[in-house]
PDB file of N, CA and C in Angstrom:
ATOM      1  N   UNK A   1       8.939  11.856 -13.371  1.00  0.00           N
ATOM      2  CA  UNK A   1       8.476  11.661 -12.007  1.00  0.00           C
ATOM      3  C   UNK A   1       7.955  10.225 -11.868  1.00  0.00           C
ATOM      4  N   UNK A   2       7.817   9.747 -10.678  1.00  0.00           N
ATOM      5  CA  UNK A   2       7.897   8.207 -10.773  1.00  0.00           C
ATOM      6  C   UNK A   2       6.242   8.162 -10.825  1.00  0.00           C
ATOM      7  N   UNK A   3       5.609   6.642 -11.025  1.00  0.00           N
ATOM      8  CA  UNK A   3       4.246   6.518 -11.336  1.00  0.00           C
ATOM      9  C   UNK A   3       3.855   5.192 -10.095  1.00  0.00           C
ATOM     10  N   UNK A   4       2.274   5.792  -9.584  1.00  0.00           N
ATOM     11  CA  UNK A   4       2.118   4.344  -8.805  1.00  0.00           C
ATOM     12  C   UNK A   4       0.837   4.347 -10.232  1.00  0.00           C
ATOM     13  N   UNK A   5       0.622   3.246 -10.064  1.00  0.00           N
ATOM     14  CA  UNK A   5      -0.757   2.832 -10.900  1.00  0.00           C
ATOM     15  C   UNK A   5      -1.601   1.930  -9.712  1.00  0.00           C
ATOM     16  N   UNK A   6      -2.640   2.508  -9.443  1.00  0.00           N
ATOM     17  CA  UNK A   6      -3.626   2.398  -8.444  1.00  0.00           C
ATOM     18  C   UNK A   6      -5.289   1.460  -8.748  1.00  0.00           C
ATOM     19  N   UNK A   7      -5.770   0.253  -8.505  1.00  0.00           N
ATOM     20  CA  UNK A   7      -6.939   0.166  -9.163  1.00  0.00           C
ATOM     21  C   UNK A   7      -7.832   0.605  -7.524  1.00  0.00           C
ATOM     22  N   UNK A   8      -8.912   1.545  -7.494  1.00  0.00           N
ATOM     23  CA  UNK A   8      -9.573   1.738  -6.862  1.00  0.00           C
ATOM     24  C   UNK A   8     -10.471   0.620  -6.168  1.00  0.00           C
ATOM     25  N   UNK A   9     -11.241   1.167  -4.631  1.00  0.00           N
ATOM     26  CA  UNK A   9     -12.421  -0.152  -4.198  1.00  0.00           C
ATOM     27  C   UNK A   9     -13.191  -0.021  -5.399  1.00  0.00           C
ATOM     28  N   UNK A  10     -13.585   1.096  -5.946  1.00  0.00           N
ATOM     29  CA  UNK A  10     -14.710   1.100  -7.384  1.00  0.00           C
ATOM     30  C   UNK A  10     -14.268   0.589  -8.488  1.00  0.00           C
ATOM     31  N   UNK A  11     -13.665  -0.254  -8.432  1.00  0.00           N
ATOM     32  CA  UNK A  11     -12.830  -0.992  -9.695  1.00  0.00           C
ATOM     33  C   UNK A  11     -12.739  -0.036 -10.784  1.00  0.00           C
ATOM     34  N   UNK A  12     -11.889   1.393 -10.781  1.00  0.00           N
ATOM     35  CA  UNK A  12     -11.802   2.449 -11.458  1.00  0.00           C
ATOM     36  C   UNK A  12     -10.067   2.370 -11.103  1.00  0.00           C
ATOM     37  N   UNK A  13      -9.276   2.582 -12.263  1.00  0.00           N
ATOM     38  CA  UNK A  13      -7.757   3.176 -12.060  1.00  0.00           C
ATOM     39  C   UNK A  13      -6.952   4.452 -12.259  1.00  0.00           C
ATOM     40  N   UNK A  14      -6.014   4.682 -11.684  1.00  0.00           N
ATOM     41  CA  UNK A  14      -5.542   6.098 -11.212  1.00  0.00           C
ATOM     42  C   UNK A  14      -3.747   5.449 -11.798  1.00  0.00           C
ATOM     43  N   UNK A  15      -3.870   6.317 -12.357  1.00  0.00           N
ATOM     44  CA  UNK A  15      -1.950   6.760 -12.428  1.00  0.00           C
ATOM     45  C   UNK A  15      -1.523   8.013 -11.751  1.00  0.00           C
ATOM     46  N   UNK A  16      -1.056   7.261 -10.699  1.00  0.00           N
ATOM     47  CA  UNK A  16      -0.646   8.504  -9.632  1.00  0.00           C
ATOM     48  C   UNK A  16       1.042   8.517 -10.053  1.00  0.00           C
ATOM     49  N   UNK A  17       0.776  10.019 -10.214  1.00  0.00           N
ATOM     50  CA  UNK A  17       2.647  10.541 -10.011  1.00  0.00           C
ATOM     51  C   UNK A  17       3.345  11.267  -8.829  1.00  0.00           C
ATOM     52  N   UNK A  18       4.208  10.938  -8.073  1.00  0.00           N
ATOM     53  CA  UNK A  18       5.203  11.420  -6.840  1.00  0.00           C
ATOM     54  C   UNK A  18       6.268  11.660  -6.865  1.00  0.00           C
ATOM     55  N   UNK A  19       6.906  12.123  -6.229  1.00  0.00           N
ATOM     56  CA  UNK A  19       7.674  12.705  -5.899  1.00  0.00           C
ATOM     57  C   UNK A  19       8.317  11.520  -4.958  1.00  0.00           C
ATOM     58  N   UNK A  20       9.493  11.019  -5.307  1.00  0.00           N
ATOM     59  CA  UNK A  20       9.943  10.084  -4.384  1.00  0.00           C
ATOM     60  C   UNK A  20      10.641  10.393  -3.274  1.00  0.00           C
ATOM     61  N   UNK A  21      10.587   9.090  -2.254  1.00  0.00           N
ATOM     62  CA  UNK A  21      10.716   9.556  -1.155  1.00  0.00           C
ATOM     63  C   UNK A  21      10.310   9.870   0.247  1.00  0.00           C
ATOM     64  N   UNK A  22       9.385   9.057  -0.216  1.00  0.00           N
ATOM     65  CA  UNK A  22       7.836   9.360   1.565  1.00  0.00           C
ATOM     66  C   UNK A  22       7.464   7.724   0.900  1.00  0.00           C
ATOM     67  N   UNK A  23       6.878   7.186   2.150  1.00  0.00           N
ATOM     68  CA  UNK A  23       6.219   5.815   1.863  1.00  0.00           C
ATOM     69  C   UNK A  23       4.845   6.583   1.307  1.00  0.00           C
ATOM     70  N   UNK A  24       4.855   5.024   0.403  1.00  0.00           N
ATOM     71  CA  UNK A  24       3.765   4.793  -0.466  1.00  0.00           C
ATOM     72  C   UNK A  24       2.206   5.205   0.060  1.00  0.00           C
ATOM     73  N   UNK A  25       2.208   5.005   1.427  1.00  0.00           N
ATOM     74  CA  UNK A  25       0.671   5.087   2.209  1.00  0.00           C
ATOM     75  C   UNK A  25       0.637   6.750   1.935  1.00  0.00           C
ATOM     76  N   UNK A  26       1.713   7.732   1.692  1.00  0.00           N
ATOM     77  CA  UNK A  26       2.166   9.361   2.084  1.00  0.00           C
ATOM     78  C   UNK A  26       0.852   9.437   0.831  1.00  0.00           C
ATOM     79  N   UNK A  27       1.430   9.388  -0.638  1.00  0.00           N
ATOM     80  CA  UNK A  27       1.370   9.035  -2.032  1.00  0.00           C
ATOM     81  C   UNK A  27      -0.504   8.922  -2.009  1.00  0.00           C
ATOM     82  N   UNK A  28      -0.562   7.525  -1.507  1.00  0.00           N
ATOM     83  CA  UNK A  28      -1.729   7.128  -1.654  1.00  0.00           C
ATOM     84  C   UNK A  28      -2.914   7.920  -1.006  1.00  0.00           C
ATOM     85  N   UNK A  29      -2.339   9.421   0.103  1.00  0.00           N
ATOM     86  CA  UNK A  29      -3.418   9.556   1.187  1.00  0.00           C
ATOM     87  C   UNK A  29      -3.479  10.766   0.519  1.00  0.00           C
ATOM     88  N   UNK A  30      -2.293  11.168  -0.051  1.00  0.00           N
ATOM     89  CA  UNK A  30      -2.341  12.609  -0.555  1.00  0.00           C
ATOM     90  C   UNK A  30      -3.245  12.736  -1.884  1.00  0.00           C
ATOM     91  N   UNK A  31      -3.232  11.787  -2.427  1.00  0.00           N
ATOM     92  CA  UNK A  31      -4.424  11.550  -4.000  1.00  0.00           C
ATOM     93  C   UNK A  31      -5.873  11.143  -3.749  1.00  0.00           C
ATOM     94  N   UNK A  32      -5.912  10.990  -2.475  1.00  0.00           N
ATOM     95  CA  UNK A  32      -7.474  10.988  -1.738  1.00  0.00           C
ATOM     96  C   UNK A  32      -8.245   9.254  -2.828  1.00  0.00           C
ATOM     97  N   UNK A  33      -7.428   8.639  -2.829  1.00  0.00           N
ATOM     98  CA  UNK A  33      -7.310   6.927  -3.293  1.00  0.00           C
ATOM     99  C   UNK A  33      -8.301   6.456  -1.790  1.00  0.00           C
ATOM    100  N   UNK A  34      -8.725   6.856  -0.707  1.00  0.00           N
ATOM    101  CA  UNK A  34      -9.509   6.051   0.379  1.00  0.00           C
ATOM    102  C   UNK A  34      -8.392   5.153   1.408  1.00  0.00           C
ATOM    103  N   UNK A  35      -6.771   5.407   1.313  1.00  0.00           N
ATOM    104  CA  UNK A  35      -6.472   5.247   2.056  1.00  0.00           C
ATOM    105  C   UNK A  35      -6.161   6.583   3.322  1.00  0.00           C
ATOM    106  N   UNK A  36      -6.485   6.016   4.894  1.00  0.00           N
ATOM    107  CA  UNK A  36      -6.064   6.442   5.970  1.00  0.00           C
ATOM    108  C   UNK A  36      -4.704   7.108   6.134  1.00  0.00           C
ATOM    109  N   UNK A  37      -4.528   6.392   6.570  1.00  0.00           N
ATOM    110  CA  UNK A  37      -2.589   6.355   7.404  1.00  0.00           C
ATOM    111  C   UNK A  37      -3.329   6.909   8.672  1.00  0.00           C
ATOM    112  N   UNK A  38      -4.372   6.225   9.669  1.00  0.00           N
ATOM    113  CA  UNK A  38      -4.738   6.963  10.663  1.00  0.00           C
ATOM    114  C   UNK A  38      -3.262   7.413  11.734  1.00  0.00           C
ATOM    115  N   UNK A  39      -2.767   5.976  11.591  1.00  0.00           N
ATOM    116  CA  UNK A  39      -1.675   5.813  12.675  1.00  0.00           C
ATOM    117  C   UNK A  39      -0.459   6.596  12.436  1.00  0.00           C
ATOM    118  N   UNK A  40      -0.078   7.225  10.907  1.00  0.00           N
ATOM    119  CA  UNK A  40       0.472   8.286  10.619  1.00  0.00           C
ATOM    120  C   UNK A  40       1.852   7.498  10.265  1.00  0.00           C
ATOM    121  N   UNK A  41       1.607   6.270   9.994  1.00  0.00           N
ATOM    122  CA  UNK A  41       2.747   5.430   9.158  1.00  0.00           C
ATOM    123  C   UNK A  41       3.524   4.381  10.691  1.00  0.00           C
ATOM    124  N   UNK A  42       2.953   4.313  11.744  1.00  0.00           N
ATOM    125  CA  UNK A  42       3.192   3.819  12.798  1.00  0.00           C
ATOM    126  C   UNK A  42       3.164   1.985  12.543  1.00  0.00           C
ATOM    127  N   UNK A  43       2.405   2.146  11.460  1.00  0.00           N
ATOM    128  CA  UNK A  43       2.693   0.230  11.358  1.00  0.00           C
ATOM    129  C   UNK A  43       1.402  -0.155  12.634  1.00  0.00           C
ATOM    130  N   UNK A  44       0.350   0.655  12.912  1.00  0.00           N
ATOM    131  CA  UNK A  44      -0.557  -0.093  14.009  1.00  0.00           C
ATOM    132  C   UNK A  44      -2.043   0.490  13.783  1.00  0.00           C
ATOM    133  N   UNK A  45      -2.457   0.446  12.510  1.00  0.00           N
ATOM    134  CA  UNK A  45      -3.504   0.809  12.105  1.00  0.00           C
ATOM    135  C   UNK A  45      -4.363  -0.409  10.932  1.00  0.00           C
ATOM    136  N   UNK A  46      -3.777  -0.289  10.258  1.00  0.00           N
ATOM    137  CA  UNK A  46      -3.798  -1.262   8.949  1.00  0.00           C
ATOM    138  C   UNK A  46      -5.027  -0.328   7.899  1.00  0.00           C
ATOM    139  N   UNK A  47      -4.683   0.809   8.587  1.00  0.00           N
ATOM    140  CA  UNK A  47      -5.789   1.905   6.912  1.00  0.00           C
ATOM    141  C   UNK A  47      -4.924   1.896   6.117  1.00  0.00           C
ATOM    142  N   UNK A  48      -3.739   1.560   5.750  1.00  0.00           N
ATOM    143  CA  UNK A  48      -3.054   1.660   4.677  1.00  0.00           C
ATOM    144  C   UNK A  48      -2.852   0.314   3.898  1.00  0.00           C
ATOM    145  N   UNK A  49      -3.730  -0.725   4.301  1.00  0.00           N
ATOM    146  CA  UNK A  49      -3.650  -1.782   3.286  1.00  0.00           C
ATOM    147  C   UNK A  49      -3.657  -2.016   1.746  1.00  0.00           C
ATOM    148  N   UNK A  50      -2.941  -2.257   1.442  1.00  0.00           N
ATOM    149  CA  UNK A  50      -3.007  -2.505  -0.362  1.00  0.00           C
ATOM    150  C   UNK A  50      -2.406  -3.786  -0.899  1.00  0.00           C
ATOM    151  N   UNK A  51      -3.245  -4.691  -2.058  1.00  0.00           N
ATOM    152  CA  UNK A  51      -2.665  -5.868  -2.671  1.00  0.00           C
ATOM    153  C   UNK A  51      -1.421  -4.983  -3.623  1.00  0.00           C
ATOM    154  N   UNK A  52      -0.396  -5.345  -3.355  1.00  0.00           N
ATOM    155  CA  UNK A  52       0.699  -5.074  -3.975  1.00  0.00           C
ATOM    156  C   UNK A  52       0.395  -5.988  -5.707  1.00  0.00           C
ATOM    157  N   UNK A  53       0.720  -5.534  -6.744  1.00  0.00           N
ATOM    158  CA  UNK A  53       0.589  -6.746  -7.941  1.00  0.00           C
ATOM    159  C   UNK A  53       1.614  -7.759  -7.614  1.00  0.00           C
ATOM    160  N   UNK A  54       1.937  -9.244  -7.972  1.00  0.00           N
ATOM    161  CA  UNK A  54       2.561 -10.147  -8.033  1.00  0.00           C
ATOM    162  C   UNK A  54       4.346  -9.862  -8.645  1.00  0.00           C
ATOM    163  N   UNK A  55       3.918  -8.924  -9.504  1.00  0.00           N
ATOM    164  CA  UNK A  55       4.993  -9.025 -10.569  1.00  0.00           C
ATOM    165  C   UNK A  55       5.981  -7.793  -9.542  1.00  0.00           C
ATOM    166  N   UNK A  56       5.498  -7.267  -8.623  1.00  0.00           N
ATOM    167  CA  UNK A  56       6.507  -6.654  -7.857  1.00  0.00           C
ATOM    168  C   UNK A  56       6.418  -6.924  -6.202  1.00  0.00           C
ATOM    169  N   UNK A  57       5.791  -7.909  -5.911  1.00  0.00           N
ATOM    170  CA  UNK A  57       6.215  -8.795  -4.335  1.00  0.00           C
ATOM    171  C   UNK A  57       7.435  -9.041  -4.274  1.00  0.00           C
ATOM    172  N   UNK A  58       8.406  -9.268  -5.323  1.00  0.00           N
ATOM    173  CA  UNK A  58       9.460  -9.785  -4.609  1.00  0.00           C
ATOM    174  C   UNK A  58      10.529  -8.598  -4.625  1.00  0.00           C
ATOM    175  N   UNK A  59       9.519  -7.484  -5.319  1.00  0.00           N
ATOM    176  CA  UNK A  59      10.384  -6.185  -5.721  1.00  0.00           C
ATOM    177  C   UNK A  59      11.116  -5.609  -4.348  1.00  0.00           C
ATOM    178  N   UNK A  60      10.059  -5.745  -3.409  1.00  0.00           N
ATOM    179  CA  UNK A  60       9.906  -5.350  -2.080  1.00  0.00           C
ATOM    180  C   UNK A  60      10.845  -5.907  -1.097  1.00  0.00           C
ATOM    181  N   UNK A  61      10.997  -5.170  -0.138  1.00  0.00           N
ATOM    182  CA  UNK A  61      11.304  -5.644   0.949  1.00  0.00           C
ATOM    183  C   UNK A  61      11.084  -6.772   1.799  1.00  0.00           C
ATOM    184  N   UNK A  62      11.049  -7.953   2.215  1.00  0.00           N
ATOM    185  CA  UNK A  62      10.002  -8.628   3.343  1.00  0.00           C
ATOM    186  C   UNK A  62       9.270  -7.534   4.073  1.00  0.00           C
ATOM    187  N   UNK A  63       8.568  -8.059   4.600  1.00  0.00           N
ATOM    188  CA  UNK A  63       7.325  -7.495   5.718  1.00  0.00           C
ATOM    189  C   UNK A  63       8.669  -7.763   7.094  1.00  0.00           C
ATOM    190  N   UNK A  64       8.293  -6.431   7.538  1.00  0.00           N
ATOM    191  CA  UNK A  64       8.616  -6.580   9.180  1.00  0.00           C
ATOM    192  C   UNK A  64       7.726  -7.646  10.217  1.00  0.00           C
ATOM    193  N   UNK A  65       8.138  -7.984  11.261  1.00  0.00           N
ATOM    194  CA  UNK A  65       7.610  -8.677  12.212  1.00  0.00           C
ATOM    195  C   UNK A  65       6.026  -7.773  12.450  1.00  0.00           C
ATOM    196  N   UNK A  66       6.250  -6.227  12.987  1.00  0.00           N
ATOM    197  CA  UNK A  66       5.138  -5.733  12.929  1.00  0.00           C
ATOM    198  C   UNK A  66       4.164  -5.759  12.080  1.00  0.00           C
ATOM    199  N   UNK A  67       4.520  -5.460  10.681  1.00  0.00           N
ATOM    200  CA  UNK A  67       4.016  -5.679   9.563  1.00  0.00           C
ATOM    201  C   UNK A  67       3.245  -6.683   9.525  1.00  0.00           C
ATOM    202  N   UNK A  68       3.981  -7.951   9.892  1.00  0.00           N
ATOM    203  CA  UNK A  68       3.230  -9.121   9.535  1.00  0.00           C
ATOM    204  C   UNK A  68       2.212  -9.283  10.823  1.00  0.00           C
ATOM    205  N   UNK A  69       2.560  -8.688  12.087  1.00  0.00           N
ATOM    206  CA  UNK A  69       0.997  -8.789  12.826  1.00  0.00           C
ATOM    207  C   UNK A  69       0.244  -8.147  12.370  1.00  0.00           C
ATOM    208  N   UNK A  70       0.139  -7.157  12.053  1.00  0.00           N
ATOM    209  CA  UNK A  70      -0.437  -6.518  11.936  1.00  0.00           C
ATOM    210  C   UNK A  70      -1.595  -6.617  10.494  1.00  0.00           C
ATOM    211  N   UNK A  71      -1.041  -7.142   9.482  1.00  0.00           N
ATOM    212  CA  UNK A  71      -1.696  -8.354   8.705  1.00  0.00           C
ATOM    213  C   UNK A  71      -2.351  -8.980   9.639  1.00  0.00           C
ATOM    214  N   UNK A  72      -2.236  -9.644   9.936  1.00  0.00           N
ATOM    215  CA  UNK A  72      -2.446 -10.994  10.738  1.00  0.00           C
ATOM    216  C   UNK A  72      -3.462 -10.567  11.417  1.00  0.00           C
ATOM    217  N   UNK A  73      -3.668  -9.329  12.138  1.00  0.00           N
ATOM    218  CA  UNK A  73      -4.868  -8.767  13.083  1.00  0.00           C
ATOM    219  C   UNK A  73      -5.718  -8.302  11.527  1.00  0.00           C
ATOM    220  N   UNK A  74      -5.375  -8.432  10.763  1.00  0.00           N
ATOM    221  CA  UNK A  74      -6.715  -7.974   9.657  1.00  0.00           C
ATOM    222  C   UNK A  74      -6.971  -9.219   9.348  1.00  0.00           C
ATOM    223  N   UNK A  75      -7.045 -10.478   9.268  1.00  0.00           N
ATOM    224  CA  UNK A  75      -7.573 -11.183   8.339  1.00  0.00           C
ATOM    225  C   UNK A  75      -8.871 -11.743   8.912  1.00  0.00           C
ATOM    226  N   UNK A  76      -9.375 -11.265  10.123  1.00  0.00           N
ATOM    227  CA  UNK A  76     -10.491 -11.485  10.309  1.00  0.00           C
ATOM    228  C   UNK A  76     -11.790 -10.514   9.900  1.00  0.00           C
ATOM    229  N   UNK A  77     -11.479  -9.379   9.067  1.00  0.00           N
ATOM    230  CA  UNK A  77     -11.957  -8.358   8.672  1.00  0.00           C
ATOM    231  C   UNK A  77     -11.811  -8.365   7.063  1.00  0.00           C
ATOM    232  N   UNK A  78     -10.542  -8.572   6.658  1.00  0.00           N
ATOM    233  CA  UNK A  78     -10.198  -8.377   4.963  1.00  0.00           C
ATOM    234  C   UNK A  78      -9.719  -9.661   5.067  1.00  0.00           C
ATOM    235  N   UNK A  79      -9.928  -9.671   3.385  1.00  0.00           N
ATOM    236  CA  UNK A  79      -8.902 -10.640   2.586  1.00  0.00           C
ATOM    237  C   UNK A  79      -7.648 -10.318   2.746  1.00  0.00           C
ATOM    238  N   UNK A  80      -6.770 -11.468   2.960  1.00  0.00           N
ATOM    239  CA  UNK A  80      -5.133 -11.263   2.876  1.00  0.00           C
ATOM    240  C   UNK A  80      -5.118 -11.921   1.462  1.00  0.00           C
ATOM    241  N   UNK A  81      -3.664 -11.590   1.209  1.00  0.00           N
ATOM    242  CA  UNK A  81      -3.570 -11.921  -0.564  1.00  0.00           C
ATOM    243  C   UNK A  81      -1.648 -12.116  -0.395  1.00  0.00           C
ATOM    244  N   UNK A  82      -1.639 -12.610  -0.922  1.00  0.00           N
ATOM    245  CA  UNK A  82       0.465 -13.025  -0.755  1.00  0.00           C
ATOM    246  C   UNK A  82       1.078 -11.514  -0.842  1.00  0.00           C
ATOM    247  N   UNK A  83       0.289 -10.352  -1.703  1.00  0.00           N
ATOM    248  CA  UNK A  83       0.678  -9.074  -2.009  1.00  0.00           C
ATOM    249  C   UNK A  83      -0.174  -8.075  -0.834  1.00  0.00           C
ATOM    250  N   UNK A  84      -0.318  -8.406  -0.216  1.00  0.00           N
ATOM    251  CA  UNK A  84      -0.864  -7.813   0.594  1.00  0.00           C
ATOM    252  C   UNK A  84       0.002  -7.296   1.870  1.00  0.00           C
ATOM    253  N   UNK A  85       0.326  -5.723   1.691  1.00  0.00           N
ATOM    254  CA  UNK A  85       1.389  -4.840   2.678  1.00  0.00           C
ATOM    255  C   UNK A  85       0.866  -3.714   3.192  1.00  0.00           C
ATOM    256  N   UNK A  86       1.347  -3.024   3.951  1.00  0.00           N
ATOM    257  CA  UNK A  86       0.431  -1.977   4.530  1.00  0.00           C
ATOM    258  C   UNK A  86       1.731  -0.773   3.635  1.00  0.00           C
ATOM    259  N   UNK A  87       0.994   0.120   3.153  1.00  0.00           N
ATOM    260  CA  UNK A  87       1.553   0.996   2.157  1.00  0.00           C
ATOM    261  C   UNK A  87       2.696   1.955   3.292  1.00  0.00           C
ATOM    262  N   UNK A  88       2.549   2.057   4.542  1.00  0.00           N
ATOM    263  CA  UNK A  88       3.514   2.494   5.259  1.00  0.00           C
ATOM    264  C   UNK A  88       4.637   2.512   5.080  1.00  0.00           C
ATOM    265  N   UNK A  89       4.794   0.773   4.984  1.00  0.00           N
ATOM    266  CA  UNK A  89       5.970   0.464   4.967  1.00  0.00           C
ATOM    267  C   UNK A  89       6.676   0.212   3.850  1.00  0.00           C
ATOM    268  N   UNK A  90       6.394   0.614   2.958  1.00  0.00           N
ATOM    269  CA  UNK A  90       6.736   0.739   1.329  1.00  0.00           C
ATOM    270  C   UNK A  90       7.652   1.742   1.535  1.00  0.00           C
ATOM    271  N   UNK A  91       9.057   2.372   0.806  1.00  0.00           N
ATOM    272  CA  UNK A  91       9.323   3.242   0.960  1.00  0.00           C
ATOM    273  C   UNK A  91       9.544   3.509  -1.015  1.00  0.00           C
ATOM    274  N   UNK A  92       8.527   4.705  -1.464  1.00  0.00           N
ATOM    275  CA  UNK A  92       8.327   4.830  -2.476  1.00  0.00           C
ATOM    276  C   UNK A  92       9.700   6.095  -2.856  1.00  0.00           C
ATOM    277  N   UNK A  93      10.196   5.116  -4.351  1.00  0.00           N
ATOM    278  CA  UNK A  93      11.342   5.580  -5.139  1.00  0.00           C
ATOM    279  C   UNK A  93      10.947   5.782  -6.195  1.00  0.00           C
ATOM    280  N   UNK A  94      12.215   6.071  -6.989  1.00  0.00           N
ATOM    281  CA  UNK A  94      12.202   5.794  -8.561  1.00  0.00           C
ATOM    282  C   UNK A  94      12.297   4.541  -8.971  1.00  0.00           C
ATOM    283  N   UNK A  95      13.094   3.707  -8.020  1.00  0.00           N
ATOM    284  CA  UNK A  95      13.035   2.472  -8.176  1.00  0.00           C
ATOM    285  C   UNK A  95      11.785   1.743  -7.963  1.00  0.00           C
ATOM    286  N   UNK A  96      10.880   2.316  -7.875  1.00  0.00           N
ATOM    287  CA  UNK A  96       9.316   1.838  -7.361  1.00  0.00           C
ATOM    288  C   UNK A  96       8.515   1.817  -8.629  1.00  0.00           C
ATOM    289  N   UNK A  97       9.098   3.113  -9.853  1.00  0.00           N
ATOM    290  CA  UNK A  97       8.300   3.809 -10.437  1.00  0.00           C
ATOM    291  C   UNK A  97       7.448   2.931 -11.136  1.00  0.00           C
ATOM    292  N   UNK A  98       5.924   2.635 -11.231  1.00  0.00           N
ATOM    293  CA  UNK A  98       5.299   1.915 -12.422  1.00  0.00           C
ATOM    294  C   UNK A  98       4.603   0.790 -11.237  1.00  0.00           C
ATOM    295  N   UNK A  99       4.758   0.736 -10.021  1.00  0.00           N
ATOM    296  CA  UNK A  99       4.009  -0.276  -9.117  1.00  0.00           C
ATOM    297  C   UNK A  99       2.788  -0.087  -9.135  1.00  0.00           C
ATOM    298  N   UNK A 100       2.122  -1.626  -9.209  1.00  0.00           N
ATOM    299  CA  UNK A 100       0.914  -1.409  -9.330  1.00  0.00           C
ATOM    300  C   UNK A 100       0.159  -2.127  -7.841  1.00  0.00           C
ATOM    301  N   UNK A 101      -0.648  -1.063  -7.616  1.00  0.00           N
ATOM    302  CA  UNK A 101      -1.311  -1.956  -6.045  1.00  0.00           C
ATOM    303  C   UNK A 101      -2.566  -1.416  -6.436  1.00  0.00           C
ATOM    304  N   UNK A 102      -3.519  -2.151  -5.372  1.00  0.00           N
ATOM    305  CA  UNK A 102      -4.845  -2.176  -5.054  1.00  0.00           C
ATOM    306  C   UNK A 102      -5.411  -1.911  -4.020  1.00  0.00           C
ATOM    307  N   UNK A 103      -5.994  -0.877  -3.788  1.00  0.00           N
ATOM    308  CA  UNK A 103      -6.099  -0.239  -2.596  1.00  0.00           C
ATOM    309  C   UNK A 103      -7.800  -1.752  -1.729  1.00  0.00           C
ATOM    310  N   UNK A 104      -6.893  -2.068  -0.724  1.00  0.00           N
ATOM    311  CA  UNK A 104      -7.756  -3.015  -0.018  1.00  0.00           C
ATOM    312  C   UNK A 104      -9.421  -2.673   0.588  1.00  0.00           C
ATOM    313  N   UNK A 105     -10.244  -3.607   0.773  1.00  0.00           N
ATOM    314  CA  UNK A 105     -11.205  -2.861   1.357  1.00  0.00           C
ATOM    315  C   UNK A 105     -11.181  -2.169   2.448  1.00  0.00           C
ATOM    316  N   UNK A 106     -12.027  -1.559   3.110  1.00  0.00           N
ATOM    317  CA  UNK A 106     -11.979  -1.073   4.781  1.00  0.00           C
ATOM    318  C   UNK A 106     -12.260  -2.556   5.595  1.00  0.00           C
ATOM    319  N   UNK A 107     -11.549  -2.063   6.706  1.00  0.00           N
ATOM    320  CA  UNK A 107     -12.043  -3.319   7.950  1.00  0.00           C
ATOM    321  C   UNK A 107     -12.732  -2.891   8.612  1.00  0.00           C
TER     322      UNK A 107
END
């Protein structure tokens, strides 16, 4: 089964296992990790923020236009970070398996 590896706001880590196939924010809300998905994966919330690790930014997709406002409306609240995606829009695989993110603060 595929693995996210999670470091908590409590600087504590989680090896979460899923079931692929639902974005990453699904994953992260269902393991009670402190992310939302208020907006229910709508791309217009930003409770699903997470620093993606470096070593898989380019693993990813680009950011959508929404995506990237929607960043953009957080950085007056959070840190942005180059890995920094809203877990929505992740769409978590096997090909995902072993990603490591960081669940962002609250805004």
């Amino acid at each position: 089964m595929p693995t996210v590896e999670v470091l908590m706001r409590d600087g504590s880590s989680r090896t979460l296992e899923a079931a692929g196939g639902s974005p990453l924010m699904e994953v992260l809300r269902d393991a009670d990790t402190g992310v939302e998905g208020t907006c229910g994966g709508m791309c217009s919330c930003g409770t699903c923020h997470v620093y993606v690790a470096a070593e898989w930014v380019e693993k990813l997709p680009e950011r959508s236009e929404d995506e990237a406002m929607m960043l953009e409306a957080l950085q007056d609240f959070v840190e942005l970070r180059p890995g920094s995606r809203l877990a929505c829009q992740i769409d978590f695989d096997d090909q995902l398996s072993g990603i490591s993110v960081e669940i962002a603060p609250e805004a």
